[in-house]
C-alpha atoms as a PDB file:
ATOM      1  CA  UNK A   1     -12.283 -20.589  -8.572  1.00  0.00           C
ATOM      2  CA  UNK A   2     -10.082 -19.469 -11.812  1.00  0.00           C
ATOM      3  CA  UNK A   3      -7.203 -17.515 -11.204  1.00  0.00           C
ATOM      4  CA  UNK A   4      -9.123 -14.444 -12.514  1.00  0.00           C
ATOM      5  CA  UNK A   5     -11.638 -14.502  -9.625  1.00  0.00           C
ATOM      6  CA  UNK A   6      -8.779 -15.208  -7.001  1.00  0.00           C
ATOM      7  CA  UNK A   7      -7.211 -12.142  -8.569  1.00  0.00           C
ATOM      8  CA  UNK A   8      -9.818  -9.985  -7.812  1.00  0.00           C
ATOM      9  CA  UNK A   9     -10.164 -11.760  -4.032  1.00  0.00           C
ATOM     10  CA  UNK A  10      -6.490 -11.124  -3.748  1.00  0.00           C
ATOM     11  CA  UNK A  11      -6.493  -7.395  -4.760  1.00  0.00           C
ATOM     12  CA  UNK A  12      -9.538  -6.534  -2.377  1.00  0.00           C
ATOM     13  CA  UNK A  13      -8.137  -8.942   0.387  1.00  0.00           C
ATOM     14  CA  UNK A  14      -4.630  -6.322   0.168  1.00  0.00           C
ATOM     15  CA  UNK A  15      -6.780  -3.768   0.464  1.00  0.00           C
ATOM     16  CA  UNK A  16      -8.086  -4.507   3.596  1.00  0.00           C
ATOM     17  CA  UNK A  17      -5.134  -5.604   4.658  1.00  0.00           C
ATOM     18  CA  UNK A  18      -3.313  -2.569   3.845  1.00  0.00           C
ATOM     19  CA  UNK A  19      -6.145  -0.429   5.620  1.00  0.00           C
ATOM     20  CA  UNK A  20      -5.698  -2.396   9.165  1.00  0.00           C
ATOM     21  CA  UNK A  21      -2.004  -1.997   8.910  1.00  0.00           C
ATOM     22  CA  UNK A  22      -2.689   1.575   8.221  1.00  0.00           C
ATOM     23  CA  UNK A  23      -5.265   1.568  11.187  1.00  0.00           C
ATOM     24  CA  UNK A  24      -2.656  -0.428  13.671  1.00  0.00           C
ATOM     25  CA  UNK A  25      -0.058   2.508  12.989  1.00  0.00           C
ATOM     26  CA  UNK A  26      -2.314   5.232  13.309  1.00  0.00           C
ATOM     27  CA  UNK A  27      -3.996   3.946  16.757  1.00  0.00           C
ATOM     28  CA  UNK A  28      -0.217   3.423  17.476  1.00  0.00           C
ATOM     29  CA  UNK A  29       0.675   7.275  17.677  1.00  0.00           C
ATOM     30  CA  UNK A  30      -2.192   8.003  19.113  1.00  0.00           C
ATOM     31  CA  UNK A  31      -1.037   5.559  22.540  1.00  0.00           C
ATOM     32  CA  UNK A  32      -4.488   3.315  21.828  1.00  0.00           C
ATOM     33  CA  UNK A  33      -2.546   0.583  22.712  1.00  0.00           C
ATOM     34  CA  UNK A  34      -5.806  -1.829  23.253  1.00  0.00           C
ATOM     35  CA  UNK A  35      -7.354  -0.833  19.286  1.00  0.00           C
ATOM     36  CA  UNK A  36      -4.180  -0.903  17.747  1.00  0.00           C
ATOM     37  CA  UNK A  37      -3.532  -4.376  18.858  1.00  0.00           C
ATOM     38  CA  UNK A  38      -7.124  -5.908  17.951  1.00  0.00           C
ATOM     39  CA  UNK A  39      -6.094  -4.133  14.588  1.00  0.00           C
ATOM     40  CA  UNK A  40      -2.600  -5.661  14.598  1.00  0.00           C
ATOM     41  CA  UNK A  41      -4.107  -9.134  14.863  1.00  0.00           C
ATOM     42  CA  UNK A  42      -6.750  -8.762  12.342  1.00  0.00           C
ATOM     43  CA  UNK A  43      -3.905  -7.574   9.974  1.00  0.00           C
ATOM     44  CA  UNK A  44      -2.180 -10.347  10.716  1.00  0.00           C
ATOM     45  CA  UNK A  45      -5.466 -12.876  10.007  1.00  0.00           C
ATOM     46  CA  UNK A  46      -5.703 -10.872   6.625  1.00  0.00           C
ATOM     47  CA  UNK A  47      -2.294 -11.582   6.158  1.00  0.00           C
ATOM     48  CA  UNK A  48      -2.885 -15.390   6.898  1.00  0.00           C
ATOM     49  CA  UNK A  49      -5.624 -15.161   4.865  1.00  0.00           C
ATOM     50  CA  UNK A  50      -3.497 -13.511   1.544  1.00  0.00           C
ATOM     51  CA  UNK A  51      -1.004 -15.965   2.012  1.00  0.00           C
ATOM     52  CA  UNK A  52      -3.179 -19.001   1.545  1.00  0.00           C
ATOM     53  CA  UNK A  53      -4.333 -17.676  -1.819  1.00  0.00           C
ATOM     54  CA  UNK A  54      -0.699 -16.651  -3.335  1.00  0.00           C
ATOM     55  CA  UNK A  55       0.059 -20.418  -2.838  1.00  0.00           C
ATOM     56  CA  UNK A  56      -1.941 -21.769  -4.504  1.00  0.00           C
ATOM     57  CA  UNK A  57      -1.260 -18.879  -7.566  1.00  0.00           C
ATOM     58  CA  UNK A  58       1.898 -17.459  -6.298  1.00  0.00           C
ATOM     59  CA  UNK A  59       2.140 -15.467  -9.806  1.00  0.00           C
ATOM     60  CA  UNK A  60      -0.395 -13.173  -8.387  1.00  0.00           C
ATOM     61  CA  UNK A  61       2.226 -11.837  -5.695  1.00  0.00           C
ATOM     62  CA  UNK A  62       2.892  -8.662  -6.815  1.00  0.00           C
ATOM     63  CA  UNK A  63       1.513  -5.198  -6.789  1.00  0.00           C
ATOM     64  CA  UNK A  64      -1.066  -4.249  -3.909  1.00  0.00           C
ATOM     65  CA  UNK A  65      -0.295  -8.004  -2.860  1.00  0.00           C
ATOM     66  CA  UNK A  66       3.484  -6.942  -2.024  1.00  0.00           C
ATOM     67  CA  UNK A  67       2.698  -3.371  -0.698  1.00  0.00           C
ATOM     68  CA  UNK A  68       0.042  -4.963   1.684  1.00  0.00           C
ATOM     69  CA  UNK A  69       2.844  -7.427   2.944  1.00  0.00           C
ATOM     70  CA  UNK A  70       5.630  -4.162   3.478  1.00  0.00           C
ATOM     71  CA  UNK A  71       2.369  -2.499   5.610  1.00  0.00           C
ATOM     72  CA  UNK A  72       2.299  -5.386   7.833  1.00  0.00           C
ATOM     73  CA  UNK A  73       5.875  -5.655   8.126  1.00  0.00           C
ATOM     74  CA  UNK A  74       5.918  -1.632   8.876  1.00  0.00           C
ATOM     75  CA  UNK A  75       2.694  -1.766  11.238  1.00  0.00           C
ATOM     76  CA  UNK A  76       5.387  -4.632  13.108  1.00  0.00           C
ATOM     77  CA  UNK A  77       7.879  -1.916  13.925  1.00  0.00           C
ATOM     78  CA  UNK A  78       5.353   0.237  14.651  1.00  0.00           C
ATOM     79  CA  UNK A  79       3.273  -2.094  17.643  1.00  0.00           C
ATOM     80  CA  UNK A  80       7.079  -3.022  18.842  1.00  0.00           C
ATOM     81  CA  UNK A  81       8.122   0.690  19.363  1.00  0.00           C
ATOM     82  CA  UNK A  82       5.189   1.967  20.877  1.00  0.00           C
ATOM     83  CA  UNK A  83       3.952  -0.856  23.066  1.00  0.00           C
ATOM     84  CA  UNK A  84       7.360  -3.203  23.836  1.00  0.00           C
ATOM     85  CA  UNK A  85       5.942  -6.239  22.040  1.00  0.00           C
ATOM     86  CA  UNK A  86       8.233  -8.609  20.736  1.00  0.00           C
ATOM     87  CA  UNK A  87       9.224  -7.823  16.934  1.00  0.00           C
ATOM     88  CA  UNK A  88       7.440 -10.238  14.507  1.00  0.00           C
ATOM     89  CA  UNK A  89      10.207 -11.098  12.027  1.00  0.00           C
ATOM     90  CA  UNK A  90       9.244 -12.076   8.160  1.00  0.00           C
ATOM     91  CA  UNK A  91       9.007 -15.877   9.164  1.00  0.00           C
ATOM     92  CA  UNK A  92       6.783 -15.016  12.021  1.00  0.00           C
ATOM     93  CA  UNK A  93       4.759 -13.370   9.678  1.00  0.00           C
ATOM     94  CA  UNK A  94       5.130 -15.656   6.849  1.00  0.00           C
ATOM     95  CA  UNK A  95       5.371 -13.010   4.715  1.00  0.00           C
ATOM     96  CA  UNK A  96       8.761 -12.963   1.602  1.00  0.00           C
ATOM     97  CA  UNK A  97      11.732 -11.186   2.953  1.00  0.00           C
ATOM     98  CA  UNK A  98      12.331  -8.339   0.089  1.00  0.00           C
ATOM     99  CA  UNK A  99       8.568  -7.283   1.215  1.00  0.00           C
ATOM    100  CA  UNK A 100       9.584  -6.956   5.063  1.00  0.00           C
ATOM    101  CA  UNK A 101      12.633  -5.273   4.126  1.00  0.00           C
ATOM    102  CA  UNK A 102      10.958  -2.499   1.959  1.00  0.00           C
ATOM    103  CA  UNK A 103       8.557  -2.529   5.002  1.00  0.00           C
ATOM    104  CA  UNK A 104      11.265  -1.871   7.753  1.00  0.00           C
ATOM    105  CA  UNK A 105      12.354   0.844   5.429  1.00  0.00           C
ATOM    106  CA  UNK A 106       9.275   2.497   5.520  1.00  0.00           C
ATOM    107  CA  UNK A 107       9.231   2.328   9.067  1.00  0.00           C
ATOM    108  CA  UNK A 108      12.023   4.873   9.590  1.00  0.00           C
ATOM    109  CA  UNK A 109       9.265   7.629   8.752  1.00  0.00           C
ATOM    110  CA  UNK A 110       6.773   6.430  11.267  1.00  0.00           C
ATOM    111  CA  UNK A 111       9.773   6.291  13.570  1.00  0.00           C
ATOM    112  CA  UNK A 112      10.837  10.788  12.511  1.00  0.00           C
ATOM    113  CA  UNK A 113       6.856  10.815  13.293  1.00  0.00           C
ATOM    114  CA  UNK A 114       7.554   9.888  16.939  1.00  0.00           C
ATOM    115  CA  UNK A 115      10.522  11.804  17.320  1.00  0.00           C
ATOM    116  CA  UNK A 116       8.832  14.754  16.238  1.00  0.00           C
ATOM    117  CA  UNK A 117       5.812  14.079  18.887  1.00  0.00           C
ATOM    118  CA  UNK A 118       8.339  13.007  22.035  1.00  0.00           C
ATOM    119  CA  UNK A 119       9.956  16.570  20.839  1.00  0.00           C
ATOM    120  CA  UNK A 120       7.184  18.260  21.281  1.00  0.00           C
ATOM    121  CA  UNK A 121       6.262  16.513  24.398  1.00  0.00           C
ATOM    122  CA  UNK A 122       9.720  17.619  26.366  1.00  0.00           C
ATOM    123  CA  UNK A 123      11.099  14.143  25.602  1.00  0.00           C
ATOM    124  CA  UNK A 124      14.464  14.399  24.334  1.00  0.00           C
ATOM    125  CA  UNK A 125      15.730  11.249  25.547  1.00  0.00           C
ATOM    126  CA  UNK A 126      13.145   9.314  24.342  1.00  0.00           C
ATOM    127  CA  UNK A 127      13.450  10.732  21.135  1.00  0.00           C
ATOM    128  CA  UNK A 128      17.157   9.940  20.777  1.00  0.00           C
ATOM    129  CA  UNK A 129      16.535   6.615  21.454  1.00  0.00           C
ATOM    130  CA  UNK A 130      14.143   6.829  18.852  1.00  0.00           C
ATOM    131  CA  UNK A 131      16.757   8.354  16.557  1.00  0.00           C
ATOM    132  CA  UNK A 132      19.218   5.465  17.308  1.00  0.00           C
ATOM    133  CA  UNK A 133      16.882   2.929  16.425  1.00  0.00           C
ATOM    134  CA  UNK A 134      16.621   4.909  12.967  1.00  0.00           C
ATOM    135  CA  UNK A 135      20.661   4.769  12.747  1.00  0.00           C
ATOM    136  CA  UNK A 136      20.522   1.180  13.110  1.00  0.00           C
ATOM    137  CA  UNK A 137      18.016   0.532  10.693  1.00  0.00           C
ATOM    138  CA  UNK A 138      19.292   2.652   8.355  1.00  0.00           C
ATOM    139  CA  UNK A 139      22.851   1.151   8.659  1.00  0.00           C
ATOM    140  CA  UNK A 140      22.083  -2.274   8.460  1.00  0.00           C
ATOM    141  CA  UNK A 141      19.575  -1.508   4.941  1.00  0.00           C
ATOM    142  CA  UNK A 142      22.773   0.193   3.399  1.00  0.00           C
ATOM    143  CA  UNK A 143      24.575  -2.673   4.477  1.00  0.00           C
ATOM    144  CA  UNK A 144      22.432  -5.278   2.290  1.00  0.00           C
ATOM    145  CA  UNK A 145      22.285  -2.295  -0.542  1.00  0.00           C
ATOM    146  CA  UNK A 146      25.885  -2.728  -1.611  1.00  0.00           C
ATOM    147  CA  UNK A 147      27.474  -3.588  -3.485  1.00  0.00           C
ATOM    148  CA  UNK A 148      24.582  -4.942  -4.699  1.00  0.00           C
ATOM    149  CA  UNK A 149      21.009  -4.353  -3.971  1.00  0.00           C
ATOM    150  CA  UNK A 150      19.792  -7.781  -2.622  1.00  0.00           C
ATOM    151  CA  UNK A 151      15.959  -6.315  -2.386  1.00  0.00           C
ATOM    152  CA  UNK A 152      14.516  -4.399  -5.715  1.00  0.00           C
ATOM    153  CA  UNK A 153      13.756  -0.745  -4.954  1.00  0.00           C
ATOM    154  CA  UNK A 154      16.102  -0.531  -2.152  1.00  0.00           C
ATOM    155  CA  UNK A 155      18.714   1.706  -3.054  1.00  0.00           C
ATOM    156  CA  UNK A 156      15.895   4.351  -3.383  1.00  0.00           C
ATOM    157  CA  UNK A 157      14.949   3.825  -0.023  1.00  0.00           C
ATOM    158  CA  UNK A 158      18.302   3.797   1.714  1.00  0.00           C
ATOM    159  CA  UNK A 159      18.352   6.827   0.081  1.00  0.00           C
ATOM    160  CA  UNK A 160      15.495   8.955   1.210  1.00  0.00           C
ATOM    161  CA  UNK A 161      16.255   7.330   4.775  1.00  0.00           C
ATOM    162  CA  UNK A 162      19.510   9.256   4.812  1.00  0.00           C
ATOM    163  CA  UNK A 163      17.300  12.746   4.008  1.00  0.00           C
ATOM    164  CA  UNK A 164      14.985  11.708   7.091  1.00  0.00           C
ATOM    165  CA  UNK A 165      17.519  10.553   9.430  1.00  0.00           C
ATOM    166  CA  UNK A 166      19.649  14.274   8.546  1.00  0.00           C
ATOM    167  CA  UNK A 167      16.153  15.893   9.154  1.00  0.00           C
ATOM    168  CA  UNK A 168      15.609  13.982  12.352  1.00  0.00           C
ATOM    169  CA  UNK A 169      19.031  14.834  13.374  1.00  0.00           C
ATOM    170  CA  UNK A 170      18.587  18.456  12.738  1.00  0.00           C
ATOM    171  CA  UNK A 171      15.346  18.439  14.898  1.00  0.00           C
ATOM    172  CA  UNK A 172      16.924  17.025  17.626  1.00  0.00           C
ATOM    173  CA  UNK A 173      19.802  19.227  17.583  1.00  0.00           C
ATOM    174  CA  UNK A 174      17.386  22.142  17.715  1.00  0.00           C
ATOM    175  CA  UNK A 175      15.452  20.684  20.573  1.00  0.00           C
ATOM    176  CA  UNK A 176      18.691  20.283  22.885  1.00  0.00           C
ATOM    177  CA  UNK A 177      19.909  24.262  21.803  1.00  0.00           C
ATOM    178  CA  UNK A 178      16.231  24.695  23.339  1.00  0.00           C
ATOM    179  CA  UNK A 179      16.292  23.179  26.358  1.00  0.00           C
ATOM    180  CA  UNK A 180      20.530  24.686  26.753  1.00  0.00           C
ATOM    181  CA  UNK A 181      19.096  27.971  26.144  1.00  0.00           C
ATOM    182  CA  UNK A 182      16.694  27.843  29.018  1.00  0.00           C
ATOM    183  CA  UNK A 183      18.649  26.639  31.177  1.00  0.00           C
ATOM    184  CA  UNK A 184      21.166  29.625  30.340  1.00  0.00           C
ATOM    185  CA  UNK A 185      18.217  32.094  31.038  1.00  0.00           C
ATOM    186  CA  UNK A 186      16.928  30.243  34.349  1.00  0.00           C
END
């Protein structure tokens, strides 16, 4: 095969891969611990499977190929938060560091996502555990962001975490003047 027909098996390859990783994150939420795993793995076969073709044309890593790797890398964080498995780190997943980076950075808004649900769910201590985990994230990102960004894009990213973990912040805030307020009226 040229490298115009691996193209085009590399593009639809990220797609699928993407759509697992999408897949493993949604069943995540949802506490379908048993589907989002089967979906975890296949992501990770896809992954396996992308990896052997950028080898052998490793000019074709880019695009879809690099956002599929940050999914997988995000659908990680994901599968460890929900279900206490053992974070797969970029060498686990064989997949370049700037790509599991951006992923982990991404992660922060599936994290607010859970916050936001444990809220609702009377959960506050959950949920600031949640929020901590955001902190660190975010902290050790900024960290590798200056002086000088080490991953392309990042600085962006740091940035919008800071809006989400404020938001976050604020929504937890407003769930403990809740819970004080009823137990003022009780």
């Amino acid at each position: 095969m040229d490298r115009f027909e691996n193209r085009e098996k590399l593009l639809q390859m990220s797609r699928e891969l993407i759509r697992s990783c999408g897949e493993t994150v949604s069943l995540s939420h949802r506490g379908e611990k048993e589907k989002a795993l089967k979906k975890y793995d296949e992501a990770i076969k896809k992954s396996k499977e992308v990896l052997q073709v950028v080898s052998n044309f490793p000019e074709l890593l880019y695009g879809d190929v690099g956002t599929a790797f940050q999914e997988l890398a995000e659908a990680s964080v994901v599968v460890s938060m929900y279900f206490d498995e053992k974070l797969k780190l970029a060498s686990d997943l064989g997949i370049p560091d700037t790509y599991y980076i951006t992923g982990i950075a991404d992660s922060v808004g599936e994290m607010r996502r859970r916050v936001l649900e444990l809220l609702k769910k009377g959960e506050n201590k959950k949920a600031e555990e949640t929020y901590s985990m955001m902190e660190e994230i975010y902290q050790t990102l900024w960290g590798l962001e200056y002086p000088k960004s080490v991953v392309p894009g990042l600085r962006q990213k740091v940035d919008s975490l800071r809006r989400i973990l404020e938001e976050t912040y604020h929504d937890i805030f407003l769930a403990s003047l809740r819970i004080s307020t009823n137990d003022v009226i009780h």
